[in-house]
N, C-alpha and C. Protein backbone atom coordinates (compact mmCIF):
# COMPACT_ATOMS: atom_id res chain seq x y z
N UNK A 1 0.83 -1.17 0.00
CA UNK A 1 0.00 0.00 0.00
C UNK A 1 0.89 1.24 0.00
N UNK A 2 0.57 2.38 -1.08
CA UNK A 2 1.46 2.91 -0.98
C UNK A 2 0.67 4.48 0.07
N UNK A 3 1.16 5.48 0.30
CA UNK A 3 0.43 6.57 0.88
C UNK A 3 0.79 7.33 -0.25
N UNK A 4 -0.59 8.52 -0.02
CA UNK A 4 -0.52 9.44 -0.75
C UNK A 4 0.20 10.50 -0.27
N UNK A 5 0.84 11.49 -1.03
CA UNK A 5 1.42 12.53 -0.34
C UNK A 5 0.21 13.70 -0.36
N UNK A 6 0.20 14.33 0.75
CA UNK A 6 -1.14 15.60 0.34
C UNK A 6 -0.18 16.50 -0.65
N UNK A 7 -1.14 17.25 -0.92
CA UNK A 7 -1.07 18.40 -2.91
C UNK A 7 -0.70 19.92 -1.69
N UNK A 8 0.70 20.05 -1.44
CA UNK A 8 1.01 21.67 -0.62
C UNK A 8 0.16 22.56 -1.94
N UNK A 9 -0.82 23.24 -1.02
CA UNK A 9 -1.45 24.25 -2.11
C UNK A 9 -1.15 25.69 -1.21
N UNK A 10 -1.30 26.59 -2.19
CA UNK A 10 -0.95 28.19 -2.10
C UNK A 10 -2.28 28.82 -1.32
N UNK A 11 -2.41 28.48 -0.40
CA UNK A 11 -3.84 28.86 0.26
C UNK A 11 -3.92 30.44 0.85
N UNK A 12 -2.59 31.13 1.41
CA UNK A 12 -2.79 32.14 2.00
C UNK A 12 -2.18 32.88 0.52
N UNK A 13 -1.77 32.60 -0.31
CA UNK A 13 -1.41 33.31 -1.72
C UNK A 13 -2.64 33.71 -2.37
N UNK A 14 -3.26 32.69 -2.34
CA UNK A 14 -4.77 32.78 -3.09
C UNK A 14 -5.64 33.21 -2.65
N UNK A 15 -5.63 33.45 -1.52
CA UNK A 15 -6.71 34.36 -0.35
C UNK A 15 -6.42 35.57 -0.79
N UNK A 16 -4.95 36.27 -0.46
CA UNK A 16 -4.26 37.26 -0.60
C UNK A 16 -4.69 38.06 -1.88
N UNK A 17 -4.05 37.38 -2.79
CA UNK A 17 -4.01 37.56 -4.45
C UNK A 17 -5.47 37.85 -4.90
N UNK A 18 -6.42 36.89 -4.65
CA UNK A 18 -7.58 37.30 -5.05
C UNK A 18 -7.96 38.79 -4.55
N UNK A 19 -8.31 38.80 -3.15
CA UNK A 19 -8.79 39.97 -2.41
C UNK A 19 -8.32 41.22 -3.15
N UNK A 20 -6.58 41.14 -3.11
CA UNK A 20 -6.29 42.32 -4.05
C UNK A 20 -6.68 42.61 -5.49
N UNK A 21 -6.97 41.52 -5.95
CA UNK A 21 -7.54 41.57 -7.44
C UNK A 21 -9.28 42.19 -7.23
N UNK A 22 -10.06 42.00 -6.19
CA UNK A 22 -11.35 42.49 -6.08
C UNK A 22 -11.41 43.87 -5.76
N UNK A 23 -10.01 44.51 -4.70
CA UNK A 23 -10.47 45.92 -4.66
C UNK A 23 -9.97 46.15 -5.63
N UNK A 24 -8.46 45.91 -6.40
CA UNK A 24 -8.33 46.90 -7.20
C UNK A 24 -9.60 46.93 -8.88
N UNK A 25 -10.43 45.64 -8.62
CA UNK A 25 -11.53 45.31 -9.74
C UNK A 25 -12.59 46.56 -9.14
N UNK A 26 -12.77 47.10 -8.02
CA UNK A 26 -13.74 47.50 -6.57
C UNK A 26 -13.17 49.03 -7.66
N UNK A 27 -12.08 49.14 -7.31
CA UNK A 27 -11.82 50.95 -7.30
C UNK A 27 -12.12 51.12 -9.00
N UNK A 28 -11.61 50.18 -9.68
CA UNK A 28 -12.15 50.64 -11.21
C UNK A 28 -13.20 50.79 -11.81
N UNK A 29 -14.36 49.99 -11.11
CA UNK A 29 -15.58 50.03 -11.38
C UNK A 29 -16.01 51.81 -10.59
N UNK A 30 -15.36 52.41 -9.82
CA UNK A 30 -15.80 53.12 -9.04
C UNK A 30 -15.49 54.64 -9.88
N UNK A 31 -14.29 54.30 -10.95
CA UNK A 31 -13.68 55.45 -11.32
C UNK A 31 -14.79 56.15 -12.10
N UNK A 32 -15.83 55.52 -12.50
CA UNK A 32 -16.74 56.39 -13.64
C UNK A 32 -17.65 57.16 -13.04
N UNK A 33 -18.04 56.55 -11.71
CA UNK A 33 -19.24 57.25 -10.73
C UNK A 33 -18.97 58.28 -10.14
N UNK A 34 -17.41 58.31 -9.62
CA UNK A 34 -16.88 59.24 -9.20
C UNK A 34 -16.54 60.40 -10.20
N UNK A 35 -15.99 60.22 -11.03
CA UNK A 35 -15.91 61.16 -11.94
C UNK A 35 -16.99 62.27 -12.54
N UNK A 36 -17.77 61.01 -12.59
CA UNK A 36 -19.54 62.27 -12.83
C UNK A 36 -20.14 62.82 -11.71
N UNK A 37 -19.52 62.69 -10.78
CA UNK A 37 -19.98 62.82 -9.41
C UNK A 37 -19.52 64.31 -9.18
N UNK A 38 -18.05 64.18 -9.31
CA UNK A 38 -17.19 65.82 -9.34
C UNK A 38 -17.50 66.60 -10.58
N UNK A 39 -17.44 65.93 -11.92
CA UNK A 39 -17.80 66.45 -12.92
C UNK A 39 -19.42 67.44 -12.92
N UNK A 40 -20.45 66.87 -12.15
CA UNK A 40 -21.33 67.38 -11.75
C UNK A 40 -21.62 68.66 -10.70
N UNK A 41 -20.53 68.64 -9.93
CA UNK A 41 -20.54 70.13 -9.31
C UNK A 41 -19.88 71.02 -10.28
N UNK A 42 -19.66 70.92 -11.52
CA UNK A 42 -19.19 72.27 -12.32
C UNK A 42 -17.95 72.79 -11.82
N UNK A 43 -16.74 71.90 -10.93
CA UNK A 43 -15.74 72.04 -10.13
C UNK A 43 -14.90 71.93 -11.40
N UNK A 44 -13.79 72.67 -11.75
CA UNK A 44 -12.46 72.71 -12.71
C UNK A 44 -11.54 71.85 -11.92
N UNK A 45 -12.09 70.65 -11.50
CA UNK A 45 -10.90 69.71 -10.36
C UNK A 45 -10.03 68.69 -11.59
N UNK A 46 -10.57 68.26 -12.60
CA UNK A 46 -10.25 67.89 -13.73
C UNK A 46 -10.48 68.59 -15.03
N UNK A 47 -9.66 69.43 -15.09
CA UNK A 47 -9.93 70.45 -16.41
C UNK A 47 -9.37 69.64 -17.63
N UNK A 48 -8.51 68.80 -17.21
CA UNK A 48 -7.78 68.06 -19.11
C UNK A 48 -7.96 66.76 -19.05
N UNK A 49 -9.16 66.45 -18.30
CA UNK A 49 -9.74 64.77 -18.17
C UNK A 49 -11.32 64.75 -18.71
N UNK A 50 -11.37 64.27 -19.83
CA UNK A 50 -12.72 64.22 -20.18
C UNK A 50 -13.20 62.55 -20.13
N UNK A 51 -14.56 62.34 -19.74
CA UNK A 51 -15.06 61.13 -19.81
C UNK A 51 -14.53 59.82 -20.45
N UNK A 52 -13.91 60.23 -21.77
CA UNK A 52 -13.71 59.23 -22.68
C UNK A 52 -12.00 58.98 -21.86
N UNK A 53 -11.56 60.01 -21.57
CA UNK A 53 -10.16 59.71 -20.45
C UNK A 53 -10.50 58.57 -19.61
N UNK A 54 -11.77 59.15 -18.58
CA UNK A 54 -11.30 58.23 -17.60
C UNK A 54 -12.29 56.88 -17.54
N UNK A 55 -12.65 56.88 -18.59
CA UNK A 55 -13.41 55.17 -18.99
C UNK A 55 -12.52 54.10 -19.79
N UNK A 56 -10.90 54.88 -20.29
CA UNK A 56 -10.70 54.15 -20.88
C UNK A 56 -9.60 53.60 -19.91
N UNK A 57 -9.21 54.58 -18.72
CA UNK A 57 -8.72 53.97 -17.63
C UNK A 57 -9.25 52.90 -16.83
N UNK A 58 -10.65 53.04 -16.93
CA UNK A 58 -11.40 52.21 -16.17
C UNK A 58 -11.36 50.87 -16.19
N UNK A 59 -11.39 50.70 -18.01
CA UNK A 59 -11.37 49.50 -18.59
C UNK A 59 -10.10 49.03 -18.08
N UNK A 60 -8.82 49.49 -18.49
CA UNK A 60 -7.90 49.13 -18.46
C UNK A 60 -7.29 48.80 -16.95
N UNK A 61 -7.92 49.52 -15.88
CA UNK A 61 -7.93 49.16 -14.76
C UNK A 61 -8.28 47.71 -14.28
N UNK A 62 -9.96 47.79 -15.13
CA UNK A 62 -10.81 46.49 -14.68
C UNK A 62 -9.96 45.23 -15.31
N UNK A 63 -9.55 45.45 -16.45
CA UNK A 63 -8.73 44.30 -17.19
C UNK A 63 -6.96 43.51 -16.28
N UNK A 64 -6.40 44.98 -15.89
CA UNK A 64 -5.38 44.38 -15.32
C UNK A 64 -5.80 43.55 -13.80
N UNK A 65 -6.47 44.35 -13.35
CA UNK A 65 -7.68 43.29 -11.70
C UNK A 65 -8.19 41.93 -12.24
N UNK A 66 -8.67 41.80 -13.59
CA UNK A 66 -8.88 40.69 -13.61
C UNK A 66 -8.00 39.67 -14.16
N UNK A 67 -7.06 40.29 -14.79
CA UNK A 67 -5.93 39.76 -14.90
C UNK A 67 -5.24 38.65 -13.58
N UNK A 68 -5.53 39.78 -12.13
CA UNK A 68 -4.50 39.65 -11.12
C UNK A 68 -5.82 38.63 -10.47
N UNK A 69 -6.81 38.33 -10.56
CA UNK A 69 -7.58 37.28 -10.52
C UNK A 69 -7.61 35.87 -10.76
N UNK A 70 -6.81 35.96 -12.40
CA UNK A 70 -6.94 34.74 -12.97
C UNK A 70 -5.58 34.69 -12.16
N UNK A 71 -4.75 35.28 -12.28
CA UNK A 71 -3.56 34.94 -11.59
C UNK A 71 -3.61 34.39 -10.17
N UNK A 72 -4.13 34.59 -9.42
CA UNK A 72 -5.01 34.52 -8.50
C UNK A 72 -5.13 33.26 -7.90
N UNK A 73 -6.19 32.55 -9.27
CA UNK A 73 -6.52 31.25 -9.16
C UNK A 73 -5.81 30.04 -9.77
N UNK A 74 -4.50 31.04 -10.76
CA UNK A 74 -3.42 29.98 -11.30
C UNK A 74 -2.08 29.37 -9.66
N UNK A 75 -2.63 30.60 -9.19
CA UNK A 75 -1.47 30.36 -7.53
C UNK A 75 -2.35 29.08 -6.83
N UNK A 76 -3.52 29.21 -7.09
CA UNK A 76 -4.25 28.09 -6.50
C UNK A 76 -4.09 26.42 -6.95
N UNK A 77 -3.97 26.40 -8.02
CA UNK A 77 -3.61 25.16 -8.68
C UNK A 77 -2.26 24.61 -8.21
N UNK A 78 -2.02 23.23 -7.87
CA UNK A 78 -0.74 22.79 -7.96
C UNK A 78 0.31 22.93 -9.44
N UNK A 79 1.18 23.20 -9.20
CA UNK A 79 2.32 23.12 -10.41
C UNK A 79 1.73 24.84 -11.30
N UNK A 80 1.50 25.00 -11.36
CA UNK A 80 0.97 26.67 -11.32
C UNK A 80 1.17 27.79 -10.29
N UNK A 81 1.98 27.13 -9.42
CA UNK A 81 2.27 28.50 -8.44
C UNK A 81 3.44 29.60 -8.79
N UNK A 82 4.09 29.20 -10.07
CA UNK A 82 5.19 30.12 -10.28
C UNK A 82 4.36 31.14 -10.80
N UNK A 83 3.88 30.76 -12.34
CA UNK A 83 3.29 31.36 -13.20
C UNK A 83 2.05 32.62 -12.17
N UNK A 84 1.13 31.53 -11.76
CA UNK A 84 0.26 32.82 -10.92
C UNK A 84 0.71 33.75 -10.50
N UNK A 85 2.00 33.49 -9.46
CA UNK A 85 2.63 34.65 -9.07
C UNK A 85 3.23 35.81 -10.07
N UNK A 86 3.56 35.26 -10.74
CA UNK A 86 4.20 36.16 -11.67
C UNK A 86 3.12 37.09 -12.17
N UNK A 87 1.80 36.45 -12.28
CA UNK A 87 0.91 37.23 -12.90
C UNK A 87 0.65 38.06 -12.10
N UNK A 88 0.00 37.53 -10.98
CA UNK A 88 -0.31 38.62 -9.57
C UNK A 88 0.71 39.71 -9.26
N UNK A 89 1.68 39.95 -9.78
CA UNK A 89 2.84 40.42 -8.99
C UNK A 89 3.01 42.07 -10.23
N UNK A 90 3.10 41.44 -11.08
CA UNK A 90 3.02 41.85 -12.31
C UNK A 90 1.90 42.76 -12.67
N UNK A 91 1.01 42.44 -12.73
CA UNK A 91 -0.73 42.84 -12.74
C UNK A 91 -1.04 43.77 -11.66
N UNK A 92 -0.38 43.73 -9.92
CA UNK A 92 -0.79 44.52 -9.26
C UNK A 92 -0.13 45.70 -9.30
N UNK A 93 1.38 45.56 -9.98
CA UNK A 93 2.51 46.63 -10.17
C UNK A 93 1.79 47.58 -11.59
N UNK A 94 1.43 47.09 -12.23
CA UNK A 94 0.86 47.80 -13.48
C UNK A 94 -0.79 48.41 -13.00
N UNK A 95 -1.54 48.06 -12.17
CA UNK A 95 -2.53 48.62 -11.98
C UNK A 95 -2.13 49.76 -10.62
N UNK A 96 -0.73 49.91 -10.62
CA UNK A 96 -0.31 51.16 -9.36
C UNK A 96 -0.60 52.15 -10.69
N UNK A 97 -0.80 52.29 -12.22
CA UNK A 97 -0.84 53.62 -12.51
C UNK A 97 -2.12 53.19 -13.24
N UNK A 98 -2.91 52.68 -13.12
CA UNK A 98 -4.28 52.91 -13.52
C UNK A 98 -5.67 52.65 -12.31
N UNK A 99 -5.32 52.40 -11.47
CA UNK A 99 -6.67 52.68 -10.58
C UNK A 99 -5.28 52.78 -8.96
N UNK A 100 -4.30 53.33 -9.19
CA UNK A 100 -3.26 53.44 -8.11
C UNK A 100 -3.26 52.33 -7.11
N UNK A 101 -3.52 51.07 -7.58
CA UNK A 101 -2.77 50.31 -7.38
C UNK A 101 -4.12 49.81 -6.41
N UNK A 102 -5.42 50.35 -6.27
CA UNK A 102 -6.51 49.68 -5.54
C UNK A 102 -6.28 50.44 -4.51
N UNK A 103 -6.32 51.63 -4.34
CA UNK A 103 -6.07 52.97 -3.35
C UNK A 103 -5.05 51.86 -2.78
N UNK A 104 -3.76 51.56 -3.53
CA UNK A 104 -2.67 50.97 -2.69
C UNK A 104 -2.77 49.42 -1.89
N UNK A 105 -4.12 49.60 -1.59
CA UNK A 105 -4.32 48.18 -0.75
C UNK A 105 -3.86 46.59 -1.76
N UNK A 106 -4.85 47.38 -2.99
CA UNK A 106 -5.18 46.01 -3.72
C UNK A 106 -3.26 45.61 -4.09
N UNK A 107 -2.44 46.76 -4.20
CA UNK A 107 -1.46 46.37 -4.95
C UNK A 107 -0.12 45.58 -3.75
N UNK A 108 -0.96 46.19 -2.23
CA UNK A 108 -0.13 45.88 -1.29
C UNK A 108 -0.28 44.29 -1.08
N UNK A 109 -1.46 43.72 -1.20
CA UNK A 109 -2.32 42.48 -1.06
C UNK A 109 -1.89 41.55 -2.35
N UNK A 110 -1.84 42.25 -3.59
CA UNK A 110 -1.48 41.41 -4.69
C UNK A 110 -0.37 41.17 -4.25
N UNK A 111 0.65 41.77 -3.92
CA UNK A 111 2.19 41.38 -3.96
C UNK A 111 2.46 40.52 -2.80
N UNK A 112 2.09 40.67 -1.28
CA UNK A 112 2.31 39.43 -0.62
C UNK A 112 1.17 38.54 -1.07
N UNK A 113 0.73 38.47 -1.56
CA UNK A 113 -0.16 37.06 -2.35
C UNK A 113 1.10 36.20 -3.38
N UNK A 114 1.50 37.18 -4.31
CA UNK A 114 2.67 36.94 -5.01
C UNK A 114 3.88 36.26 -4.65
N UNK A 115 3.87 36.67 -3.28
CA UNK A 115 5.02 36.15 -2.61
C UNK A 115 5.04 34.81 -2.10
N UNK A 116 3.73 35.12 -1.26
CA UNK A 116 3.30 33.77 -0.81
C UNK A 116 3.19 32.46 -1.60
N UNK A 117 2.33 33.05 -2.49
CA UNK A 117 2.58 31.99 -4.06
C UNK A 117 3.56 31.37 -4.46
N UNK A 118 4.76 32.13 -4.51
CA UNK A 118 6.09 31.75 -4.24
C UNK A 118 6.59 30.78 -3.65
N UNK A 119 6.46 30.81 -2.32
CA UNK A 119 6.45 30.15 -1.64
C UNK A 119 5.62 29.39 -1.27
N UNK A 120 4.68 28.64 -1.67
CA UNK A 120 3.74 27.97 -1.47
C UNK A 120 2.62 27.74 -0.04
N UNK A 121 2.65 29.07 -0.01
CA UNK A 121 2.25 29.02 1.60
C UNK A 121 0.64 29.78 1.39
């Protein structure tokens, strides 16, 4: 009889990694509401940002979050923990200049997710 070995999975990586992938998914969805929000008091707080500016940030926000998602759930898989990380790590560093990184949290959360991933912990 032989024993099985248990599958070391990336559990506090993938906790991590995800969460940061939801705010910084959280703050991009947020960038358009907000914008019409200030845009609506007739405030000159964004004088050289017009709508089509900051929707196309938005997207590109929402895309790199979900990026750091799938990455996310590639840290979750056995034999996939390099790659995820790399994505997560990667994905949360590039969404520091389009939704600033998940007011910082999401990008602070992606990267020890990243790490953790790493390390299989």
């Amino acid at each position: 009889m032989t024993e099985e070995v248990p599958i070391k999975r990336a559990n506090f990586g993938f906790i991590f990694s995800l969460v940061g992938g939801i705010v910084d998914a959280s703050v991009a969805l947020l960038l358009l509401p907000a914008y019409t929000m200030v845009e609506s008091t007739n405030s000159t707080s964004f004088p050289n940002f017009t709508f089509a500016d900051v929707a196309i940030t938005a997207i590109i926000g929402l895309s790199l979050a979900i990026m750091v998602i799938v990455g996310a759930f590639l840290v979750r898989r056995p034999g996939r923990e390099m790659i995820g990380s790399i994505f997560v790590i990667v994905f949360s560093i590039l969404g520091l200049f389009y939704t600033t990184g998940g007011l910082y949290l999401g990008l602070v959360l992606g990267v020890i997710g990243g790490i953790l991933g790493f390390f299989k912990k």
